[in-house]
Protein backbone atom coordinates (compact mmCIF):
# COMPACT_ATOMS: atom_id res chain seq x y z
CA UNK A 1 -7.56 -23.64 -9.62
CA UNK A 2 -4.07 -21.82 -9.55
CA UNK A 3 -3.64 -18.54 -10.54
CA UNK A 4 -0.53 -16.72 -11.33
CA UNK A 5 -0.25 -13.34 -10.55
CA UNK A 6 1.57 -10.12 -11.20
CA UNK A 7 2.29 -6.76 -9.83
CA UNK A 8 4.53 -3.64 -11.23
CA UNK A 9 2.26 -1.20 -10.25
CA UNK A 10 5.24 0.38 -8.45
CA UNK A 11 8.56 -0.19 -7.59
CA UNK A 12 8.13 -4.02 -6.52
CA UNK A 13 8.53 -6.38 -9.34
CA UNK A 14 6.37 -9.55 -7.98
CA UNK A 15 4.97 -12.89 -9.07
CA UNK A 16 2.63 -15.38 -7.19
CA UNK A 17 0.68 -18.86 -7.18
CA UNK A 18 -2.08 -18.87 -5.52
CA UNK A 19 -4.94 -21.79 -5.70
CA UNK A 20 -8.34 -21.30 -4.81
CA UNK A 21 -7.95 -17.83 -4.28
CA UNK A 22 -6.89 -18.45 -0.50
CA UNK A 23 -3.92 -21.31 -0.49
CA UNK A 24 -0.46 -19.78 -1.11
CA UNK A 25 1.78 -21.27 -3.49
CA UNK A 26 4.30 -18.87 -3.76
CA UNK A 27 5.03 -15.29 -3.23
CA UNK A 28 8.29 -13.34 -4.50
CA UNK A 29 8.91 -10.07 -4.55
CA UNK A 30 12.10 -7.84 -5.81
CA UNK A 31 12.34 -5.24 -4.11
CA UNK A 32 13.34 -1.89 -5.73
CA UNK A 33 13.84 0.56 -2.46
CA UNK A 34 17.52 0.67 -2.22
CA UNK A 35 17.92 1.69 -5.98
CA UNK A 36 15.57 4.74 -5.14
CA UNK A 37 16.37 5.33 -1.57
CA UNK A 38 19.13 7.89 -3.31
CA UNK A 39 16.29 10.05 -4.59
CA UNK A 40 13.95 10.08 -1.89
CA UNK A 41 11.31 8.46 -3.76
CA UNK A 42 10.82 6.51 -6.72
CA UNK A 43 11.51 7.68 -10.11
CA UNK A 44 9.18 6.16 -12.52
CA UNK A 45 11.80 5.45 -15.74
CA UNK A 46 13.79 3.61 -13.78
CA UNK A 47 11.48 1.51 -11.65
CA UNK A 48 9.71 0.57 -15.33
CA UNK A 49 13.09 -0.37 -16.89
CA UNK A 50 13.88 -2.31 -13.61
CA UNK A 51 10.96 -4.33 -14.16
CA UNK A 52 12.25 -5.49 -17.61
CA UNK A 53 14.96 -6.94 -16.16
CA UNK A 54 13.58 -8.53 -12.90
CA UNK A 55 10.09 -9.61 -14.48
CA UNK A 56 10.93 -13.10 -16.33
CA UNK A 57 13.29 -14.38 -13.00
CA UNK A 58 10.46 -13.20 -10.67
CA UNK A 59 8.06 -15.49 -12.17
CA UNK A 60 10.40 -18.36 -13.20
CA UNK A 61 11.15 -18.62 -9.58
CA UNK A 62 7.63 -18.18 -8.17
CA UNK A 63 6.59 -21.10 -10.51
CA UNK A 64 9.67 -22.96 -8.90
CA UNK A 65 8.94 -21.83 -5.20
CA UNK A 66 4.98 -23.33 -5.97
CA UNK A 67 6.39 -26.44 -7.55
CA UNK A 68 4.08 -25.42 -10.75
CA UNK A 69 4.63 -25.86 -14.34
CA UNK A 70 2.54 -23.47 -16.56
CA UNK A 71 0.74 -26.56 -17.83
CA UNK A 72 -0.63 -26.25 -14.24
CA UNK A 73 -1.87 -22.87 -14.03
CA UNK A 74 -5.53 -21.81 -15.22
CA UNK A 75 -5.27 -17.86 -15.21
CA UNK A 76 -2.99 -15.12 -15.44
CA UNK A 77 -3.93 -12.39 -13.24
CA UNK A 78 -2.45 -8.82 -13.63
CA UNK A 79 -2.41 -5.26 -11.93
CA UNK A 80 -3.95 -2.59 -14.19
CA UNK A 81 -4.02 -0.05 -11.93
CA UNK A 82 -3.66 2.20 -10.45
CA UNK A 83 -0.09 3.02 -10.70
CA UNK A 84 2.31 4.41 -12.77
CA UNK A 85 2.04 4.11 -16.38
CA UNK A 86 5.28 2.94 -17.70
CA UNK A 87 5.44 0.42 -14.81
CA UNK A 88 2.37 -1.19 -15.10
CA UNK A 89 2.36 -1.40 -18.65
CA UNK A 90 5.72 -3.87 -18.08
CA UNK A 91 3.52 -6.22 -15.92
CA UNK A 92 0.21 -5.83 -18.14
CA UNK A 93 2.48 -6.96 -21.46
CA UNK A 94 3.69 -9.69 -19.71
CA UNK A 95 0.86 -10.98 -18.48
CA UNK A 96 -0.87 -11.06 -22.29
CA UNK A 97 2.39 -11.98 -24.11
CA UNK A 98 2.79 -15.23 -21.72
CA UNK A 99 -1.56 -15.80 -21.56
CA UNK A 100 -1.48 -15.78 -25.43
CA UNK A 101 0.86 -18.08 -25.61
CA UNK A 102 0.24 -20.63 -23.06
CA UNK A 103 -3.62 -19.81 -23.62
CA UNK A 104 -4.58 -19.20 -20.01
CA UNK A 105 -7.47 -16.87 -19.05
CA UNK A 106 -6.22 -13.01 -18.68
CA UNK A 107 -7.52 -10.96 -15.85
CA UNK A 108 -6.91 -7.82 -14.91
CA UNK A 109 -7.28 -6.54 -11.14
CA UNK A 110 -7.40 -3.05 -9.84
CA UNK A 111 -4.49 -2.61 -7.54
CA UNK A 112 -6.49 -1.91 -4.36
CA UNK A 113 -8.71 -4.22 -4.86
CA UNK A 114 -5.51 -6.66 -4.36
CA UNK A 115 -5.18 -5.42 -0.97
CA UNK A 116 -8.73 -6.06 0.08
CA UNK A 117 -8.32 -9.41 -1.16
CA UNK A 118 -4.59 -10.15 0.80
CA UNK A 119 -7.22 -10.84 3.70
CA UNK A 120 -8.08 -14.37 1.85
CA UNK A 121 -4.79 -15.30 2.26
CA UNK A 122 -4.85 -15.14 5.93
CA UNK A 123 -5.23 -18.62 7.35
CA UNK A 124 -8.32 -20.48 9.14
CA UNK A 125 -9.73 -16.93 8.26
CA UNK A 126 -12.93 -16.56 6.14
CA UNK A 127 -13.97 -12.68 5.73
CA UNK A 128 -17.63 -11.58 6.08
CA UNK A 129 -19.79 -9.60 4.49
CA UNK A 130 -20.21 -6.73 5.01
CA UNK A 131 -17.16 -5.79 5.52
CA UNK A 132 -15.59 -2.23 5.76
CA UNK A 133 -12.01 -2.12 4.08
CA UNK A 134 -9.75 0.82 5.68
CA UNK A 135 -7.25 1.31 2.09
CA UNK A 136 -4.09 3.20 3.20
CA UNK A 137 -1.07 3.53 1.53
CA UNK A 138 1.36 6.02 -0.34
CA UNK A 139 -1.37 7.21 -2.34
CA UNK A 140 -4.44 6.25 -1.32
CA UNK A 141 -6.25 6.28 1.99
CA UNK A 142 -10.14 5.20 1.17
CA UNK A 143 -12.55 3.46 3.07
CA UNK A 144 -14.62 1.44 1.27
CA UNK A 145 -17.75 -0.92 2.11
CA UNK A 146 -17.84 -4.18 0.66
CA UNK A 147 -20.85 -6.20 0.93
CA UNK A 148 -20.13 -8.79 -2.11
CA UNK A 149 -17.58 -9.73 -4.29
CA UNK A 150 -16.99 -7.15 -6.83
CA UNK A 151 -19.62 -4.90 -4.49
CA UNK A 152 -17.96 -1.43 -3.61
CA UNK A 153 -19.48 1.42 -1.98
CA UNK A 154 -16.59 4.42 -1.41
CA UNK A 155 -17.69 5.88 2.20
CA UNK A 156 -14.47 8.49 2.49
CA UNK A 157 -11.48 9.07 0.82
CA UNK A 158 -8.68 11.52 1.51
CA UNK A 159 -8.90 15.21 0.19
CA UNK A 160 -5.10 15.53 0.25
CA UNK A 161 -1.80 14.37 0.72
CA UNK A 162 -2.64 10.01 1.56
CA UNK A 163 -1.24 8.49 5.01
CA UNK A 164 1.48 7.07 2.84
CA UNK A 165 2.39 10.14 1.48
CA UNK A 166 2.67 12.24 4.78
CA UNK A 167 4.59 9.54 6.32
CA UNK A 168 7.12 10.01 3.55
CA UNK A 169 7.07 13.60 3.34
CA UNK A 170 7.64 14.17 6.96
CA UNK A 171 10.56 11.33 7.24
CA UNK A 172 12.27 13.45 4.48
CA UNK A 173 11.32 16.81 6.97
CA UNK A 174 13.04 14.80 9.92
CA UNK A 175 16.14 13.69 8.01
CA UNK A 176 15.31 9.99 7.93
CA UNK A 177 15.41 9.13 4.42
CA UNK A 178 13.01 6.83 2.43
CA UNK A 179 10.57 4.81 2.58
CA UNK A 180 8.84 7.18 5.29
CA UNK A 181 6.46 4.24 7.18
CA UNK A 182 9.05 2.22 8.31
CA UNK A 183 11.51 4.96 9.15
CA UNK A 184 8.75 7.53 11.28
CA UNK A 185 8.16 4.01 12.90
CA UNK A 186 11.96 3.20 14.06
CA UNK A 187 12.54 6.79 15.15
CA UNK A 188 9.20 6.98 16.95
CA UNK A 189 10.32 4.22 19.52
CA UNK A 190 10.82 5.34 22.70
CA UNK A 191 9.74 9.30 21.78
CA UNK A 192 7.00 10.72 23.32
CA UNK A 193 3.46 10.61 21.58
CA UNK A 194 2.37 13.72 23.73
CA UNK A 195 4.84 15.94 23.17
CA UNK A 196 3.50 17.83 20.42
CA UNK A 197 -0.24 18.44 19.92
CA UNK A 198 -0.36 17.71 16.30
CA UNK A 199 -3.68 18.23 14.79
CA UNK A 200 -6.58 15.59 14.04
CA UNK A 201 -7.85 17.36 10.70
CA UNK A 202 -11.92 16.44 10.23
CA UNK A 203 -11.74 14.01 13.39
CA UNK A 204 -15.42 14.59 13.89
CA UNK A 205 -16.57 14.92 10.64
CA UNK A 206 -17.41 13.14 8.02
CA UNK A 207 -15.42 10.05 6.73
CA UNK A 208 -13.09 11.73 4.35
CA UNK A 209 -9.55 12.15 5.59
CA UNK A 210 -7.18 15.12 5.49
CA UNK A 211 -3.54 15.07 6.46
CA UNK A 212 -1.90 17.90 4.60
CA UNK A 213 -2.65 20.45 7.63
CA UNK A 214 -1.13 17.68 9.99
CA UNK A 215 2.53 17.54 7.57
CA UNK A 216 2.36 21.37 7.53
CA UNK A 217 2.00 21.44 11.54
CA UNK A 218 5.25 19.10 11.75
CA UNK A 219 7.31 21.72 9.22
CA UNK A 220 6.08 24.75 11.34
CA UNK A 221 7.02 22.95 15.09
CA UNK A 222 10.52 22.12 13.05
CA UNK A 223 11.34 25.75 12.05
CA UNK A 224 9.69 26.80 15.55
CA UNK A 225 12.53 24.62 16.86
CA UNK A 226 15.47 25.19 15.01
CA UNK A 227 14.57 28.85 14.63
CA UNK A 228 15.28 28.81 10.83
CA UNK A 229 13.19 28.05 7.38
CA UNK A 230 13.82 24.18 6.78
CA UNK A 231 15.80 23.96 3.19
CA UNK A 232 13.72 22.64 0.30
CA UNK A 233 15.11 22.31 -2.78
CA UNK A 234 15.39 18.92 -5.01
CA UNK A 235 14.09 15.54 -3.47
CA UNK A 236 17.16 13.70 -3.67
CA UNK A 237 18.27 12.75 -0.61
CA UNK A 238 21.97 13.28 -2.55
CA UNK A 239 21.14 17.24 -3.12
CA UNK A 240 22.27 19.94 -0.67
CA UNK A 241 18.80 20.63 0.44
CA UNK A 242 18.24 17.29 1.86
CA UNK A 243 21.81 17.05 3.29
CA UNK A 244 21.08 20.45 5.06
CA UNK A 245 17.79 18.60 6.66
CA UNK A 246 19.67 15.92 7.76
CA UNK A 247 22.15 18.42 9.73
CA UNK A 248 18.84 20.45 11.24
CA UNK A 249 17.33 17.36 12.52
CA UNK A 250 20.38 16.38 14.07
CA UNK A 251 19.38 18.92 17.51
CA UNK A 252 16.11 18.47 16.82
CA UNK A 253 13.68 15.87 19.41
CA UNK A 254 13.48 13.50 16.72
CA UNK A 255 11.75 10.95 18.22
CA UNK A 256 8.85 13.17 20.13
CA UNK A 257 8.12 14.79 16.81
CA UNK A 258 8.06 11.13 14.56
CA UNK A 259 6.11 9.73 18.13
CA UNK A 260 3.50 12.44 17.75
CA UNK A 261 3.30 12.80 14.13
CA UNK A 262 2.42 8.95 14.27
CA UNK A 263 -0.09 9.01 16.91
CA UNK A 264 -1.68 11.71 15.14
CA UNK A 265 -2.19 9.95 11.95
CA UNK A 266 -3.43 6.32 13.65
CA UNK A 267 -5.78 8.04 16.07
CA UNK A 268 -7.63 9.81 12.56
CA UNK A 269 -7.26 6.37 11.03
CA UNK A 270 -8.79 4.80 13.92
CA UNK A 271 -11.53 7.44 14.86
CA UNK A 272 -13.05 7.26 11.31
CA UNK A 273 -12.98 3.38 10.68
CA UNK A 274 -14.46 2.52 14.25
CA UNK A 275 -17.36 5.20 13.25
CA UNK A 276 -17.78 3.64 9.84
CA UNK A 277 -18.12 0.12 10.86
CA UNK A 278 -20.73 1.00 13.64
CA UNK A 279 -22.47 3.03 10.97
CA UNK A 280 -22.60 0.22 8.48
CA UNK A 281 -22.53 -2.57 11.09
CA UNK A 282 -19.81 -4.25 9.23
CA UNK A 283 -19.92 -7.67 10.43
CA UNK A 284 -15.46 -7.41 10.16
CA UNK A 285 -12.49 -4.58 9.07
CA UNK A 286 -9.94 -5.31 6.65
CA UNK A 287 -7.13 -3.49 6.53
CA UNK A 288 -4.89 -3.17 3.30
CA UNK A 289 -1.74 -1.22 1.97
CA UNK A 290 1.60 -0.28 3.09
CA UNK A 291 0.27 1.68 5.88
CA UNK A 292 -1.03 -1.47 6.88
CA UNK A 293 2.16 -2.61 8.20
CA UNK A 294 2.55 0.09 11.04
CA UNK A 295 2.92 -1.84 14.52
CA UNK A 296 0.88 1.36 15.99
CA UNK A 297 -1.75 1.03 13.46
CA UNK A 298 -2.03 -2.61 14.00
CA UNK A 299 -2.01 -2.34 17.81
CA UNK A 300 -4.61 0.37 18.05
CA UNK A 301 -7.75 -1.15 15.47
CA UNK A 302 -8.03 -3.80 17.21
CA UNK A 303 -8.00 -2.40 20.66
CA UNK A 304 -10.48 0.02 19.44
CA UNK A 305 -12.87 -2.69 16.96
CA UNK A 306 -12.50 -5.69 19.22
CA UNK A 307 -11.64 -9.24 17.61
CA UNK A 308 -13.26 -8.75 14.21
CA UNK A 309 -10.06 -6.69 12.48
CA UNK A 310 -8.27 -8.42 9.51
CA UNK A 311 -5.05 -7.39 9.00
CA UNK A 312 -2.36 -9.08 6.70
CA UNK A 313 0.92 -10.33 7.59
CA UNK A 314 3.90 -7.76 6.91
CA UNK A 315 4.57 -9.59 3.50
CA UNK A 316 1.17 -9.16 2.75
CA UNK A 317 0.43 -5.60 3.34
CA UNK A 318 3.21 -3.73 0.89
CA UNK A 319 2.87 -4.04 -2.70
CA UNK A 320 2.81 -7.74 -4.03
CA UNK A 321 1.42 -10.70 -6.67
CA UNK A 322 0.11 -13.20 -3.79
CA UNK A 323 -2.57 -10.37 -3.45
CA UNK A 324 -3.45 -10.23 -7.37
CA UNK A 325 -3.55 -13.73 -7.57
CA UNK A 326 -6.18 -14.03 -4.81
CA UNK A 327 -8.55 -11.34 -6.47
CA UNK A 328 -7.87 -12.79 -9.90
CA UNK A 329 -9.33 -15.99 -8.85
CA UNK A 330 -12.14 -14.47 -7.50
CA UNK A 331 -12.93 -12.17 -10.57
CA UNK A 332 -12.43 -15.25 -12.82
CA UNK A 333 -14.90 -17.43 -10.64
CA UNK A 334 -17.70 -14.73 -11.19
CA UNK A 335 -16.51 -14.70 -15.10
CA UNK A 336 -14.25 -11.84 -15.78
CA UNK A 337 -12.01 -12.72 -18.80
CA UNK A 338 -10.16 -9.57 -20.27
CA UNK A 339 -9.06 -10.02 -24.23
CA UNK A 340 -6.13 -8.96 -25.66
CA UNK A 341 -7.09 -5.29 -25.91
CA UNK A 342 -6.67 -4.84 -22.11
CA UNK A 343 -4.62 -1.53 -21.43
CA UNK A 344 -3.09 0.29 -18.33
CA UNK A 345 -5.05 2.24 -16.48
CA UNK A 346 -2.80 4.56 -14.07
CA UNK A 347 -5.92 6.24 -12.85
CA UNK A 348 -8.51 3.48 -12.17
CA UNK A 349 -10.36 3.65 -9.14
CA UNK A 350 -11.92 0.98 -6.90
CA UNK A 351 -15.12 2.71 -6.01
């Protein structure tokens, strides 16, 4: 069975084939950073009206990189949400307007639930139940335990700012533009992890997470540093405020503050899965989202969890279709089929 999926949830325009819900076909993905790298973060207009134009090449050339006609696929599968409105509704249009037409199954698949299912795609690999998914990216950071498919139970979620989101917020602090992750990661090499003690918000209790104290901690050793108020203003990294950041960080230890930042964040993300899964005795961890791609993240889980950590490849763990594809299949096989009523749903929530 071959699946074709989409994703705009965001500000990656992407198309898959996938068959069987773990072989894949193709995976393409148009990336949008560099057109909002200018304003710090993405701007939701112009990532939907981006997807207008990248949309119909996306998929014409993952049908082309799977060596699939659309006589040969049996679904369309389609992000509903979450995600921003205007962007998903591109995607979700799409999808109906080319499953009307070619009369293929529609199914829609809750963004996170994508990234659970990114670890079917990972070779020779067959997840078990139950497993305990750690969710983290720019706006969520959930863990969830799933003992079926389709079977959510929501053990913790973040009261605050996500893992995603502090990453990004305290890049832009630092002076080191967007996205955050991948930045905070670059500068962090070679810093010192122990040279500031950054706080572990609710290390010890519970399983929600917390990381708004730990982004306000980085902003107070910064002005404790530089001995002045860091400039706010617009998020543009074009606009005088963020120029003015850029010129602060300059003296500051960059690297010790991104090195401890980051250490502070994995060792909460850590701490609270390893105590889930012994609490749940979840047979395996599956990790999903953007966060997902931190080489201290992925280091650290297993080190801590032993062998029985799932963790995509890079490709696999930021926003993209291969992901929808694989839960589509799996929501079709246990008879989802959405009509043509099916609407965006920025909000939607996994558990």
């Amino acid at each position: 069975m071959h699946i074709l999926g989409i994703e705009t949830s965001c500000d990656e325009t992407a198309a898959a084939v996938v068959e069987d819900g773990r072989l894949l076909r193709s995976n393409v993905v148009a990336s949008q950073v560099k057109l909002h790298a200018a304003y710090g973060g993405v701007v939701p207009e112009v990532a939907a009206r981006q997807h207008l134009v990248l949309l119909s090449p996306v998929v014409e050339q993952a049908l082309r990189d799977a060596d699939r006609g659309w006589d040969d696929l049996d679904a369309v599968a389609v992000t509903r949400g979450p995600g921003l409105a205007g962007a998903l509704l591109v995607g979700l249009n799409f999808a109906k307007a080319v499953a009307l037409a070619r009369g293929k199954a529609l199914v829609g698949v809750n963004h996170m639930e994508g990234h659970v299912y990114a670890n079917w795609l990972l070779p020779g690999v067959e997840p078990q139940f139950p497993l305990l998914c750690l969710l983290v990216s720019g706006a969520h950071t959930d863990l969830i335990l799933m003992r079926g498919h389709g079977q959510y139970r929501l053990l913790g979620r973040t009261r605050d700012d996500a893992a995603g989101e502090a990453f990004d917020k305290v890049a832009r602090l630092l002076g080191l533009g967007y996205p955050g992750g991948p930045a905070i990661q670059r500068a962090a090499e070679g810093g010192d992890s122990a040279a500031f003690a950054f706080p572990r918000a609710m290390l010890r209790s519970g399983l929600d997470f917390s990381f708004s104290g730990l982004k306000t901690a980085v902003l107070r050793a910064v002005e404790r540093l530089s001995g002045t108020a860091v400039p706010g203003g617009q998020q543009s990294d074009l606009s005088p405020a963020a120029a003015a950041r850029r010129d602060l960080a300059a003296g500051l230890p960059v690297a010790d503050l991104a090195a401890s930042f980051q250490r502070a964040v994995v060792d909460v993300l850590v701490e609270k899965t390893s105590r889930a899964a012994s609490r749940y005795r979840a047979r395996q961890v599956a990790v999903g989202g953007g966060v997902a791609a931190n080489a201290l993240l992925r280091a650290e889980l297993p080190c801590r969890l032993g062998g029985e950590v799932l963790v995509p490849p890079l490709a696999l763990c930021t926003d993209n279709a291969a992901m929808i594809a694989a839960c589509g299949y799996y929501r079709l096989t246990h008879g989802q089929r959405d009509g043509w009523d099916l609407d965006a749903a920025p909000s939607l929530r996994l558990a």
